[in-house]
PDB file of N, CA and C in Angstrom:
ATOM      1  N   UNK A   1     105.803  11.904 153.619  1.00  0.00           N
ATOM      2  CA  UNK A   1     104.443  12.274 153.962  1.00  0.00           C
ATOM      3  C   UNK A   1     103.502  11.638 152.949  1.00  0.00           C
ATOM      4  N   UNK A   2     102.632  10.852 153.155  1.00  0.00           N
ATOM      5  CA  UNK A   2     101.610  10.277 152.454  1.00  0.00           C
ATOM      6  C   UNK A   2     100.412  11.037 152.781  1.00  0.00           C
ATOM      7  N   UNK A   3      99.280  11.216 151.384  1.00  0.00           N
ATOM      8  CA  UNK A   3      98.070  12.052 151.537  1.00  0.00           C
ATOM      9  C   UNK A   3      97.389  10.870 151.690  1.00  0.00           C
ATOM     10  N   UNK A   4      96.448  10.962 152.570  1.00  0.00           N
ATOM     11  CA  UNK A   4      94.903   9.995 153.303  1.00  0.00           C
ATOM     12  C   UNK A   4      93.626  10.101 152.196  1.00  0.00           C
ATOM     13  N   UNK A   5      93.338  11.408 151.705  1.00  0.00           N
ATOM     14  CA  UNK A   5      92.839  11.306 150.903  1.00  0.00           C
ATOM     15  C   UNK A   5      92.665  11.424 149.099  1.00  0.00           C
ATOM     16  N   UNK A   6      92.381  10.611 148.413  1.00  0.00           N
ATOM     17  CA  UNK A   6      92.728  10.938 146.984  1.00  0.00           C
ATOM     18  C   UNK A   6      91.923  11.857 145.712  1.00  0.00           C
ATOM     19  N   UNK A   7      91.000  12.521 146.421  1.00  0.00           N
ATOM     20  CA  UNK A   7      90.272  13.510 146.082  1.00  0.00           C
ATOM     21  C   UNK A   7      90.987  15.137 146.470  1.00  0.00           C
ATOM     22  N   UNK A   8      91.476  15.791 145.749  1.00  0.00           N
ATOM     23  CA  UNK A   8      91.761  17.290 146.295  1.00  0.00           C
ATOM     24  C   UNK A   8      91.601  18.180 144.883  1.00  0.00           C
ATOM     25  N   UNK A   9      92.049  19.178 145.593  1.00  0.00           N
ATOM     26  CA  UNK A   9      92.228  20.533 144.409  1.00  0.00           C
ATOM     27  C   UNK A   9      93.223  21.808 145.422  1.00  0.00           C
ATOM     28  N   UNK A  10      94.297  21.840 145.297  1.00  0.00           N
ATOM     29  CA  UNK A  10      95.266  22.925 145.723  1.00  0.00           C
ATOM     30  C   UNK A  10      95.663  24.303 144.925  1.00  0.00           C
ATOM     31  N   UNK A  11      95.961  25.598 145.414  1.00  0.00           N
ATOM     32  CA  UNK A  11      96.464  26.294 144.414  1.00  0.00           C
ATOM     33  C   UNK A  11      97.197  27.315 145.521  1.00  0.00           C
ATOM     34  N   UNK A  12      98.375  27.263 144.959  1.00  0.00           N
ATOM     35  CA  UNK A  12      99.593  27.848 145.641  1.00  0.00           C
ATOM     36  C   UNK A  12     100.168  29.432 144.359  1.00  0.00           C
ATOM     37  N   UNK A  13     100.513  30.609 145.151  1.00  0.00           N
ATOM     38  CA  UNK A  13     101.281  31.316 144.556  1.00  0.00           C
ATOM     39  C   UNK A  13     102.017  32.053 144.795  1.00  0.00           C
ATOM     40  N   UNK A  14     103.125  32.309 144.482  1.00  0.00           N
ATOM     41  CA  UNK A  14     104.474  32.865 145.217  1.00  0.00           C
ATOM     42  C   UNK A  14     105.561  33.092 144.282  1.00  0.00           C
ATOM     43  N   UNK A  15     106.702  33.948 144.979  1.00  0.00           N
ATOM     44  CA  UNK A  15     108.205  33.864 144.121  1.00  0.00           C
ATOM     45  C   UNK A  15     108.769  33.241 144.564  1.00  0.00           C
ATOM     46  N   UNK A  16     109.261  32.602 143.734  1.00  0.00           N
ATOM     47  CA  UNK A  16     110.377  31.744 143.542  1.00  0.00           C
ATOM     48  C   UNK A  16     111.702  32.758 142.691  1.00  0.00           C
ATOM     49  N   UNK A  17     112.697  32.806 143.247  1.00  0.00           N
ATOM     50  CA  UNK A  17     113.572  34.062 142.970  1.00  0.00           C
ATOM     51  C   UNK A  17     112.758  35.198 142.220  1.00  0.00           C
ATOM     52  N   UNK A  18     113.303  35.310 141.018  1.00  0.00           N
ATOM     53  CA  UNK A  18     112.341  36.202 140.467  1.00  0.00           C
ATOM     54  C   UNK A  18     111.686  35.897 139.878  1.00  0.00           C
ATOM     55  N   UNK A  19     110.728  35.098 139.711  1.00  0.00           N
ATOM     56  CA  UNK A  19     109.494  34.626 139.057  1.00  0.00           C
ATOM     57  C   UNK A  19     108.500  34.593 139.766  1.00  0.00           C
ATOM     58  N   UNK A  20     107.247  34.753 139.419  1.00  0.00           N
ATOM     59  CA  UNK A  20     106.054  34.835 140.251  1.00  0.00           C
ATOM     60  C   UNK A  20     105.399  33.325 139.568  1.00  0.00           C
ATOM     61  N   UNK A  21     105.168  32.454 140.629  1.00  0.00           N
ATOM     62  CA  UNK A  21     104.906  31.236 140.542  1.00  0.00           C
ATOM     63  C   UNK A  21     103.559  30.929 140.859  1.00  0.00           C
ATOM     64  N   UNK A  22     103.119  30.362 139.708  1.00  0.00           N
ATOM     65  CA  UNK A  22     101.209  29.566 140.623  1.00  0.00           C
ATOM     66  C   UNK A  22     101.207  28.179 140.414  1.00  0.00           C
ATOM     67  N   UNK A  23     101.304  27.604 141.269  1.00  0.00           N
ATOM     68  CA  UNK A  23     100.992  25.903 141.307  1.00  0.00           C
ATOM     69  C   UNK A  23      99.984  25.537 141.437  1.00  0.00           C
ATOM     70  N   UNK A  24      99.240  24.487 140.557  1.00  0.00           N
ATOM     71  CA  UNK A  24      98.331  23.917 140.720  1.00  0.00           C
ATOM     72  C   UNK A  24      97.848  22.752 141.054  1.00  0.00           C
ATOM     73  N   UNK A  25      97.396  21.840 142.342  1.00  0.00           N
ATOM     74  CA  UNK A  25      97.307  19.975 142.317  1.00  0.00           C
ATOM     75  C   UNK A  25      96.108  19.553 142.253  1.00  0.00           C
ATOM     76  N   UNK A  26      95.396  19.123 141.705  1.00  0.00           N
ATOM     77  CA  UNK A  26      94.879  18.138 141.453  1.00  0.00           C
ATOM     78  C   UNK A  26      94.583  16.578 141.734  1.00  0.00           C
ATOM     79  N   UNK A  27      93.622  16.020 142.316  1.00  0.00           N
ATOM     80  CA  UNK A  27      93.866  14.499 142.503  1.00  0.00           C
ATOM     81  C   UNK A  27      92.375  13.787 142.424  1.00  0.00           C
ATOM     82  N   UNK A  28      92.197  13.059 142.055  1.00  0.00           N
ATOM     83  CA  UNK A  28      91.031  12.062 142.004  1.00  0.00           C
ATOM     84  C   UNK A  28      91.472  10.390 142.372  1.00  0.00           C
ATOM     85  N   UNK A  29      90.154   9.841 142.762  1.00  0.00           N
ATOM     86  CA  UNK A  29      90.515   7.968 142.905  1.00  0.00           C
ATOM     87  C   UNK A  29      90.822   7.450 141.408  1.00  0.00           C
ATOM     88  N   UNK A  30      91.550   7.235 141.772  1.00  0.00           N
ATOM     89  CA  UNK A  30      92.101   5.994 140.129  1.00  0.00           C
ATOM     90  C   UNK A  30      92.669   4.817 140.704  1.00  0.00           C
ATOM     91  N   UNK A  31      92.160   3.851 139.635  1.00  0.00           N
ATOM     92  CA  UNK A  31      92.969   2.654 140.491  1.00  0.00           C
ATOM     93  C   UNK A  31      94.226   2.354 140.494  1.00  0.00           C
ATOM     94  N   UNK A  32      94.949   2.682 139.852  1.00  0.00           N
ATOM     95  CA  UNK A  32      96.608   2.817 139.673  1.00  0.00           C
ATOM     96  C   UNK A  32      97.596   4.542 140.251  1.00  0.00           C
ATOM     97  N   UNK A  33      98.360   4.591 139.978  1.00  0.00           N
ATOM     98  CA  UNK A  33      99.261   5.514 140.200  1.00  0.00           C
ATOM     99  C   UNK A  33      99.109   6.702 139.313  1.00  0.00           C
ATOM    100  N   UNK A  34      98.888   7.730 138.996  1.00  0.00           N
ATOM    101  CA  UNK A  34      99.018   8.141 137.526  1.00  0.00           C
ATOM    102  C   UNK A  34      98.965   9.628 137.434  1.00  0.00           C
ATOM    103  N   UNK A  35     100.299  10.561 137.079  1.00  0.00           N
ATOM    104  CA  UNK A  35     100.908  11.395 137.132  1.00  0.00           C
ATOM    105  C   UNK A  35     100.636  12.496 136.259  1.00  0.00           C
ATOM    106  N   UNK A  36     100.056  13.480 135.742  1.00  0.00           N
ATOM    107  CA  UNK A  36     100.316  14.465 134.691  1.00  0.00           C
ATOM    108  C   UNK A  36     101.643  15.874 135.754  1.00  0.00           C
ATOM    109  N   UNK A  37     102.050  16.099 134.849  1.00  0.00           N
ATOM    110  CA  UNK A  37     103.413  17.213 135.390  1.00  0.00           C
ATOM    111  C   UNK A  37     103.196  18.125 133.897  1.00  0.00           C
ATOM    112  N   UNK A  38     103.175  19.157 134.468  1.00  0.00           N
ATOM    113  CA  UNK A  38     102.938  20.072 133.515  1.00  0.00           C
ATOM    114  C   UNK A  38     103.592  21.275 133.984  1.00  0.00           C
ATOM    115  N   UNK A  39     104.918  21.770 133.320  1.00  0.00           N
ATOM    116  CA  UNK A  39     105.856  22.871 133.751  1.00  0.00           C
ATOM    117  C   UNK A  39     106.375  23.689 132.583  1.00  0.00           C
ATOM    118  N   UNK A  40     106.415  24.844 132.966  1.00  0.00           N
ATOM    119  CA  UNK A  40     107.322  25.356 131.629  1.00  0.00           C
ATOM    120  C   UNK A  40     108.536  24.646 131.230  1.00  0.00           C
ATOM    121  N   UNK A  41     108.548  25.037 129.535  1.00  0.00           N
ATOM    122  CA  UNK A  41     109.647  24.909 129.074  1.00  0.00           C
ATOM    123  C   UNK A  41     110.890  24.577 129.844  1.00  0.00           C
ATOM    124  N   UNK A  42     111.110  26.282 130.360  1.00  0.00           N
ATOM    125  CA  UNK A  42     112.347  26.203 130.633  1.00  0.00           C
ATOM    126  C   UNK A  42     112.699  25.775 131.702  1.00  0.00           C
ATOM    127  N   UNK A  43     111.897  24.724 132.312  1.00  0.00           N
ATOM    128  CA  UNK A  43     112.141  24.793 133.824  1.00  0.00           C
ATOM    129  C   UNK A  43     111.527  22.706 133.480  1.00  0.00           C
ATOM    130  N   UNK A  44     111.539  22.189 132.718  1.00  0.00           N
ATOM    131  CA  UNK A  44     111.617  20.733 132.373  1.00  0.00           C
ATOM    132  C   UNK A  44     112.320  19.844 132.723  1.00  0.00           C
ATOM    133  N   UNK A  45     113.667  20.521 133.385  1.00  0.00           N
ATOM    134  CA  UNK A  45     114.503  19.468 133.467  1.00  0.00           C
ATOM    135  C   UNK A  45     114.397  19.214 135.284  1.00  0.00           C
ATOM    136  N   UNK A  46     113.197  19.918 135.982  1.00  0.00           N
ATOM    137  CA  UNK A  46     112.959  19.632 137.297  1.00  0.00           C
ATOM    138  C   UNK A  46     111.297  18.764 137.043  1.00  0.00           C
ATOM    139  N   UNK A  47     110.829  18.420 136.226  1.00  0.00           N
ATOM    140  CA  UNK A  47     110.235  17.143 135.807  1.00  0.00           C
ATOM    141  C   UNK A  47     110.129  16.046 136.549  1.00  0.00           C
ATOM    142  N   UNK A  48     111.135  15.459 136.476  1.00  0.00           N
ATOM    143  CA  UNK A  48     111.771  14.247 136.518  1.00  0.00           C
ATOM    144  C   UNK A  48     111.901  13.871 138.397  1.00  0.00           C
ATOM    145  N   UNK A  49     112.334  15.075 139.036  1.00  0.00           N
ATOM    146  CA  UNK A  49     112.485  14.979 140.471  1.00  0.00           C
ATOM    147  C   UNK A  49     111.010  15.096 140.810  1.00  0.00           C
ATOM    148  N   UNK A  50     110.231  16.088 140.449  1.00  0.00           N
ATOM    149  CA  UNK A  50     108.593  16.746 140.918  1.00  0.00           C
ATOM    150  C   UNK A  50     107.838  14.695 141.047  1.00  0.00           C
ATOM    151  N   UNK A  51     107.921  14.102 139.531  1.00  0.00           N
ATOM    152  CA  UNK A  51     107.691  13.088 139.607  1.00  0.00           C
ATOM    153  C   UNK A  51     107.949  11.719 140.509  1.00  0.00           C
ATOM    154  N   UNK A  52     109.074  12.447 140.891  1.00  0.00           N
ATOM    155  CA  UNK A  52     109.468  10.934 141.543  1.00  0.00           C
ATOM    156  C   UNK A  52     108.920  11.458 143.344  1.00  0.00           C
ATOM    157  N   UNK A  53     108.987  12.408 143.557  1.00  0.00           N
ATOM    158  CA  UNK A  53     108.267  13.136 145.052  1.00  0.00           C
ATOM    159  C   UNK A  53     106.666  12.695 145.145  1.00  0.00           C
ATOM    160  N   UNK A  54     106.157  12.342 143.992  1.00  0.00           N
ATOM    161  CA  UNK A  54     104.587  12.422 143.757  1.00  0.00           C
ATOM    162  C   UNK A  54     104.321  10.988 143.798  1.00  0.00           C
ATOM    163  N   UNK A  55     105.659   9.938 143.228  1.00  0.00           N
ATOM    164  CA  UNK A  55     105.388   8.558 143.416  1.00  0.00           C
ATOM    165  C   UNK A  55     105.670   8.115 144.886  1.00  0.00           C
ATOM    166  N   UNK A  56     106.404   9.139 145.819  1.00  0.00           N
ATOM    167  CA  UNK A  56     106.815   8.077 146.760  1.00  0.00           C
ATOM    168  C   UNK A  56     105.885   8.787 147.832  1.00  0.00           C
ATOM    169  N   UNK A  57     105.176   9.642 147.448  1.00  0.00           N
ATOM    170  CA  UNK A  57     104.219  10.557 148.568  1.00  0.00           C
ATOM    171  C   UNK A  57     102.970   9.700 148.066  1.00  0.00           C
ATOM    172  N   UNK A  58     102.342   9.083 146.848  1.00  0.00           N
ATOM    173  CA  UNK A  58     101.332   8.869 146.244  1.00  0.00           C
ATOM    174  C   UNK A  58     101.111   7.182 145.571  1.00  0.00           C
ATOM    175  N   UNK A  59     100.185   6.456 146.303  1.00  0.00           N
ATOM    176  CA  UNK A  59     100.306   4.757 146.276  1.00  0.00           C
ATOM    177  C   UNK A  59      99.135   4.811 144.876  1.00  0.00           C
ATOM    178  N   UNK A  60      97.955   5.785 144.637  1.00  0.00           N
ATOM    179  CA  UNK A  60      97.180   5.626 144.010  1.00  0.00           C
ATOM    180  C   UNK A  60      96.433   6.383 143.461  1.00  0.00           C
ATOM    181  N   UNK A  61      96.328   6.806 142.664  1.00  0.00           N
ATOM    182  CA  UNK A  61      95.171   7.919 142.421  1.00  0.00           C
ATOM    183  C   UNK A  61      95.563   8.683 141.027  1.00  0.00           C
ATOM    184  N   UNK A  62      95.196   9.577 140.285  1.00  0.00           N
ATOM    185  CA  UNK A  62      95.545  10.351 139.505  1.00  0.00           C
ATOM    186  C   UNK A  62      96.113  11.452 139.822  1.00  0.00           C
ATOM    187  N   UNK A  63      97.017  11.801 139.658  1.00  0.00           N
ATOM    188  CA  UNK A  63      97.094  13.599 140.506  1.00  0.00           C
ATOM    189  C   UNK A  63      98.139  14.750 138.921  1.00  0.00           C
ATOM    190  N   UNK A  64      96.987  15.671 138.845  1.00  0.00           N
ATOM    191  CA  UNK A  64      97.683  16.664 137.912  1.00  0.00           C
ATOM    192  C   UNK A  64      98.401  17.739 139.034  1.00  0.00           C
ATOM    193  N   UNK A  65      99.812  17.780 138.393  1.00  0.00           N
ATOM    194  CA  UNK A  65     100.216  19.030 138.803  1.00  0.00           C
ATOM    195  C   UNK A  65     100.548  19.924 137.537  1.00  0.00           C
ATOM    196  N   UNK A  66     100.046  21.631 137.702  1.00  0.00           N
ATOM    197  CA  UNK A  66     100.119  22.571 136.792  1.00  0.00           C
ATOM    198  C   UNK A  66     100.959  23.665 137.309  1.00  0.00           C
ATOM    199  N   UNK A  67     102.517  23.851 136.812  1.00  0.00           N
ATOM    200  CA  UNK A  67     103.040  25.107 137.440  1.00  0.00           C
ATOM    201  C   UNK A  67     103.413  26.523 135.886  1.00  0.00           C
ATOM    202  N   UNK A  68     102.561  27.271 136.472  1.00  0.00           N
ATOM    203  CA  UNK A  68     102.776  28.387 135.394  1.00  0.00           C
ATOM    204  C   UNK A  68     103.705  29.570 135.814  1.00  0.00           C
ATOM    205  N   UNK A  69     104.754  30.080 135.239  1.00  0.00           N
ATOM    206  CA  UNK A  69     105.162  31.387 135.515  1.00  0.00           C
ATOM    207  C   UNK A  69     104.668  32.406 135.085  1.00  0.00           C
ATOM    208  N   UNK A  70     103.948  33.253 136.236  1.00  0.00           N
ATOM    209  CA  UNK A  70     103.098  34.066 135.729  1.00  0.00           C
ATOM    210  C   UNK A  70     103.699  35.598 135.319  1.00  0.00           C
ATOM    211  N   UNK A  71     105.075  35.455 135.855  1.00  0.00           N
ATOM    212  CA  UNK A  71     105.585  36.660 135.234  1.00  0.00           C
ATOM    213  C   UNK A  71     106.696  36.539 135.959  1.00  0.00           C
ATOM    214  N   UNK A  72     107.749  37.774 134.821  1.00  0.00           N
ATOM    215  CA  UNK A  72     109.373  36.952 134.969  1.00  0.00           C
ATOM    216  C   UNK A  72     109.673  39.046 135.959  1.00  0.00           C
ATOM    217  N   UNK A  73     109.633  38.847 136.745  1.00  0.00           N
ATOM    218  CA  UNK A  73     109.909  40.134 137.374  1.00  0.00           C
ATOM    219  C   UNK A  73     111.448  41.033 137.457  1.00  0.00           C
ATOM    220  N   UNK A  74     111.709  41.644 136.683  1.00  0.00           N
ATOM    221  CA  UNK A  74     112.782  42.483 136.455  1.00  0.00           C
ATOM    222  C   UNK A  74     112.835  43.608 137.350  1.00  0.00           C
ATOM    223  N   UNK A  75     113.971  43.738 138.112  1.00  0.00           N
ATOM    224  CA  UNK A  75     114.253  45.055 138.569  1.00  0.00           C
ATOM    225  C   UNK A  75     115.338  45.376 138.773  1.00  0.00           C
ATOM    226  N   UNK A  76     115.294  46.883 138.936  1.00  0.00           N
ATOM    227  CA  UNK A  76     116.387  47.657 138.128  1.00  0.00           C
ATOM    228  C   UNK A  76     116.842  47.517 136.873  1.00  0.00           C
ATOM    229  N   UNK A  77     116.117  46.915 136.334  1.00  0.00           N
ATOM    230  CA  UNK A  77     116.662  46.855 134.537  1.00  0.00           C
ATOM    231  C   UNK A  77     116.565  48.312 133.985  1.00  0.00           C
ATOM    232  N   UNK A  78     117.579  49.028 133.424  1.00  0.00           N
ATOM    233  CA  UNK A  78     117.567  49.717 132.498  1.00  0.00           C
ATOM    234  C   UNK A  78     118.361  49.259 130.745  1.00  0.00           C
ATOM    235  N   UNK A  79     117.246  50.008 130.014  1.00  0.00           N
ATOM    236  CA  UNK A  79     117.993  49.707 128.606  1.00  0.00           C
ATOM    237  C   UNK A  79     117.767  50.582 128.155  1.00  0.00           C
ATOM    238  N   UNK A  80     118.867  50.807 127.544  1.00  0.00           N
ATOM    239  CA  UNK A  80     119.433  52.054 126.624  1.00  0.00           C
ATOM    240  C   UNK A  80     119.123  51.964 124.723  1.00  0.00           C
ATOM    241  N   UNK A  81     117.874  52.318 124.622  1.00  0.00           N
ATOM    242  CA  UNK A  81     117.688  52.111 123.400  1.00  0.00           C
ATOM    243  C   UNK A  81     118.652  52.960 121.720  1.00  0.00           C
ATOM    244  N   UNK A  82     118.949  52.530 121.275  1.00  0.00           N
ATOM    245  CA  UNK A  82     120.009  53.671 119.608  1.00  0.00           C
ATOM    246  C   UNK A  82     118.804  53.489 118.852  1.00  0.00           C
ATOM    247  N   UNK A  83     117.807  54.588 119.266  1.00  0.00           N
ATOM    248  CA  UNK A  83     116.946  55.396 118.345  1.00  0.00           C
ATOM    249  C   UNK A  83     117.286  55.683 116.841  1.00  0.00           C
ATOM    250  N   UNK A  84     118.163  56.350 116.730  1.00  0.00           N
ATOM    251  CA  UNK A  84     118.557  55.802 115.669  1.00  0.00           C
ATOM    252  C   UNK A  84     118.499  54.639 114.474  1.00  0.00           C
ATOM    253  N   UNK A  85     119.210  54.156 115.177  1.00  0.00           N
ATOM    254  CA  UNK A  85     119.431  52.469 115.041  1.00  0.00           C
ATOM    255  C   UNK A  85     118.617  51.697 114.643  1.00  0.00           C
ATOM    256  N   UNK A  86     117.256  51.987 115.847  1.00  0.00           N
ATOM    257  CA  UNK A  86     115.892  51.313 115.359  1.00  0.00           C
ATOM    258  C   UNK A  86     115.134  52.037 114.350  1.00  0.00           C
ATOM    259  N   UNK A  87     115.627  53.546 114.345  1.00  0.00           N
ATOM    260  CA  UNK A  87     114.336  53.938 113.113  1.00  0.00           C
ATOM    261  C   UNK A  87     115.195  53.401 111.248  1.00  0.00           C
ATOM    262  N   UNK A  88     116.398  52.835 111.965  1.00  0.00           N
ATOM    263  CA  UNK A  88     116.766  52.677 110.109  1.00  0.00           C
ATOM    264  C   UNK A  88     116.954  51.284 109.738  1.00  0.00           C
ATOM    265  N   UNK A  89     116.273  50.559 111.483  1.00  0.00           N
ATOM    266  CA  UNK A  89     115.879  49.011 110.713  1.00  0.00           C
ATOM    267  C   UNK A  89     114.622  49.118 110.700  1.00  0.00           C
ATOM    268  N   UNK A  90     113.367  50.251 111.090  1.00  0.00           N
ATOM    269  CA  UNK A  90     112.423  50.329 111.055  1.00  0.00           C
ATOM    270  C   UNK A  90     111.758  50.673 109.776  1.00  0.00           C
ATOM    271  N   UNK A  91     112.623  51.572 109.004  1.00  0.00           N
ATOM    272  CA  UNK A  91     113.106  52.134 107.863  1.00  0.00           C
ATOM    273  C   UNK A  91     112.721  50.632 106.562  1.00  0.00           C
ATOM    274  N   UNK A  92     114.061  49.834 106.843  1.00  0.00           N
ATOM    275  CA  UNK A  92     114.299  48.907 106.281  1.00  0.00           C
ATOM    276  C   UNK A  92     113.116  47.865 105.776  1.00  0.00           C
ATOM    277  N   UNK A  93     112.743  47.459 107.403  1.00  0.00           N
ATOM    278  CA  UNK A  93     111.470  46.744 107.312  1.00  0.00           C
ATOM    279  C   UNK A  93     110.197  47.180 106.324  1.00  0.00           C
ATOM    280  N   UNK A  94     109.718  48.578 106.884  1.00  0.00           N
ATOM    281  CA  UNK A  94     109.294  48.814 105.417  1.00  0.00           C
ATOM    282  C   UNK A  94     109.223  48.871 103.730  1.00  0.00           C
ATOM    283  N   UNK A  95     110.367  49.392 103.915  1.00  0.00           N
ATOM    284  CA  UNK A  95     110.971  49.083 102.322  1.00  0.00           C
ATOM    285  C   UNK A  95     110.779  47.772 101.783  1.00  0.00           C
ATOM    286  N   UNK A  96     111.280  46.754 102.763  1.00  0.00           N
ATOM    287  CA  UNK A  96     111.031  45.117 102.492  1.00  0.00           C
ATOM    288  C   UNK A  96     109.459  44.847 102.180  1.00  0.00           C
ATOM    289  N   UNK A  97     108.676  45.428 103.151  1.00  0.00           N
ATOM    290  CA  UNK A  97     106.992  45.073 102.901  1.00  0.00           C
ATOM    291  C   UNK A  97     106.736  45.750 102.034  1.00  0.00           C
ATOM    292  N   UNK A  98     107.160  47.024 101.528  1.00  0.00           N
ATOM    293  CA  UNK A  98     106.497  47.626 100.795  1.00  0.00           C
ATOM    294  C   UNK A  98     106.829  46.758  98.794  1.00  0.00           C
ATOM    295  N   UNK A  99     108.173  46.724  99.368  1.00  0.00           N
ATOM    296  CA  UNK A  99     109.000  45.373  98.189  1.00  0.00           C
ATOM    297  C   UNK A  99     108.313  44.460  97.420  1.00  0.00           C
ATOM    298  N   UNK A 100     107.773  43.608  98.996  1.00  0.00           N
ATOM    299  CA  UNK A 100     107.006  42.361  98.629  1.00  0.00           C
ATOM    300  C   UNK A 100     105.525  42.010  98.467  1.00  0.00           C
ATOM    301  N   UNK A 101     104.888  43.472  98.749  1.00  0.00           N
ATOM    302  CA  UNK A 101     103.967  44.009  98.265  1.00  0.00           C
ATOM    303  C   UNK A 101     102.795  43.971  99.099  1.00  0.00           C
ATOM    304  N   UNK A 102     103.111  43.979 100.896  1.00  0.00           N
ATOM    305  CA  UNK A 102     102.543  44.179 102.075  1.00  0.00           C
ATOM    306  C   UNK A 102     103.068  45.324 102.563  1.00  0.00           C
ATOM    307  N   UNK A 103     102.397  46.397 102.959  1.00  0.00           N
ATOM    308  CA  UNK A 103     102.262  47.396 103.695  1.00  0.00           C
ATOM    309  C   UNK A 103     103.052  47.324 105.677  1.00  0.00           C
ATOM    310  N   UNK A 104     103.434  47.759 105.523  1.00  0.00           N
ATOM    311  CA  UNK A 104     103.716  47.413 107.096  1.00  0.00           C
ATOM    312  C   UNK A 104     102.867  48.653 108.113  1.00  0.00           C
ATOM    313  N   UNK A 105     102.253  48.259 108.837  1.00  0.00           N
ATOM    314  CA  UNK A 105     102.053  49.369 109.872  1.00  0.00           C
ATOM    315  C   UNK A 105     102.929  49.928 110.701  1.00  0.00           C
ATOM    316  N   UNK A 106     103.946  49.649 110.993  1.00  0.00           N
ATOM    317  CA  UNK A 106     104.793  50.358 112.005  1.00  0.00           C
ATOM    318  C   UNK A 106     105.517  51.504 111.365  1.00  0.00           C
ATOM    319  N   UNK A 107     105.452  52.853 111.667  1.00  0.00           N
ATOM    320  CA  UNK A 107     106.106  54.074 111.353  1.00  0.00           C
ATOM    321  C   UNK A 107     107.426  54.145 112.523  1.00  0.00           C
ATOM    322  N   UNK A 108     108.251  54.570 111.914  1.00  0.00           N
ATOM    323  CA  UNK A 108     109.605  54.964 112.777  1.00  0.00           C
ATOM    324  C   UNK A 108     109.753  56.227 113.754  1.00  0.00           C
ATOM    325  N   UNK A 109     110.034  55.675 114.692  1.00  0.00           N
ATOM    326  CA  UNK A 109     110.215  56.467 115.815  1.00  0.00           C
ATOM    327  C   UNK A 109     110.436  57.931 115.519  1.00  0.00           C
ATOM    328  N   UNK A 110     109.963  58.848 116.154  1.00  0.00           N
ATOM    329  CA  UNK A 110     110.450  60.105 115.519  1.00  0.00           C
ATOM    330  C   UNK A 110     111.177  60.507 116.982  1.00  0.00           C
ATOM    331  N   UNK A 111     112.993  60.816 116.648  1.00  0.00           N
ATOM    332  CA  UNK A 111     113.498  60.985 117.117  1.00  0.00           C
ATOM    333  C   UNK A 111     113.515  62.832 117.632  1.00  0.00           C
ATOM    334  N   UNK A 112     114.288  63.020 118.515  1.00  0.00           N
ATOM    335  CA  UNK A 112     114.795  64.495 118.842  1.00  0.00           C
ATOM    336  C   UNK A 112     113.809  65.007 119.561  1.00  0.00           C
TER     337      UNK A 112
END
């Protein structure tokens, strides 16, 4: 599919498994070919394909694409926190700031 015109602005948003996805395109006249791809981190190594879809759909123009994950959606997650556990590295941490001669704000959980 080739685009007719080289002027746009698109914005797409959706899940993609569990991620909530917003895409963004971009395009202006340029006299050459010319690509920005802009993706998370962890998701870089689909780069490389996004690019090559944009050269063989696209003879000329500039075109930014922007994809952000706007949030990583968990469900049914439960976690089981050792209260405990955390108030005597919470404990710790203080002692360390108080050590090195910064104050920490965080007080330890008060359990029971």
């Amino acid at each position: 599919m080739a685009f007719r015109s080289m002027t746009g602005f698109g914005r797409s948003q959706g899940k993609v498994g569990p991620y909530d996805v917003a895409l963004e395109v971009k395009s202006v006249n340029h006299r050459f070919s010319e690509f920005t791809v802009r993706l998370p981190r962890e998701w870089a190594a689909f780069e490389e394909g996004l690019r090559s879809r944009l050269q063989s759909a696209v003879s000329r123009g500039r075109v930014d694409v922007f994809v952000n994950v706007a949030d990583f959606a968990v469900t049914d997650a439960h976690i089981d926190v050792n209260w405990p556990l955390l108030d005597a590295l919470l404990a710790v941490e203080q002692g360390l700031a108080a050590r090195l001669g910064g104050a920490s704000s965080r007080k330890p959980h008060a359990t029971g």
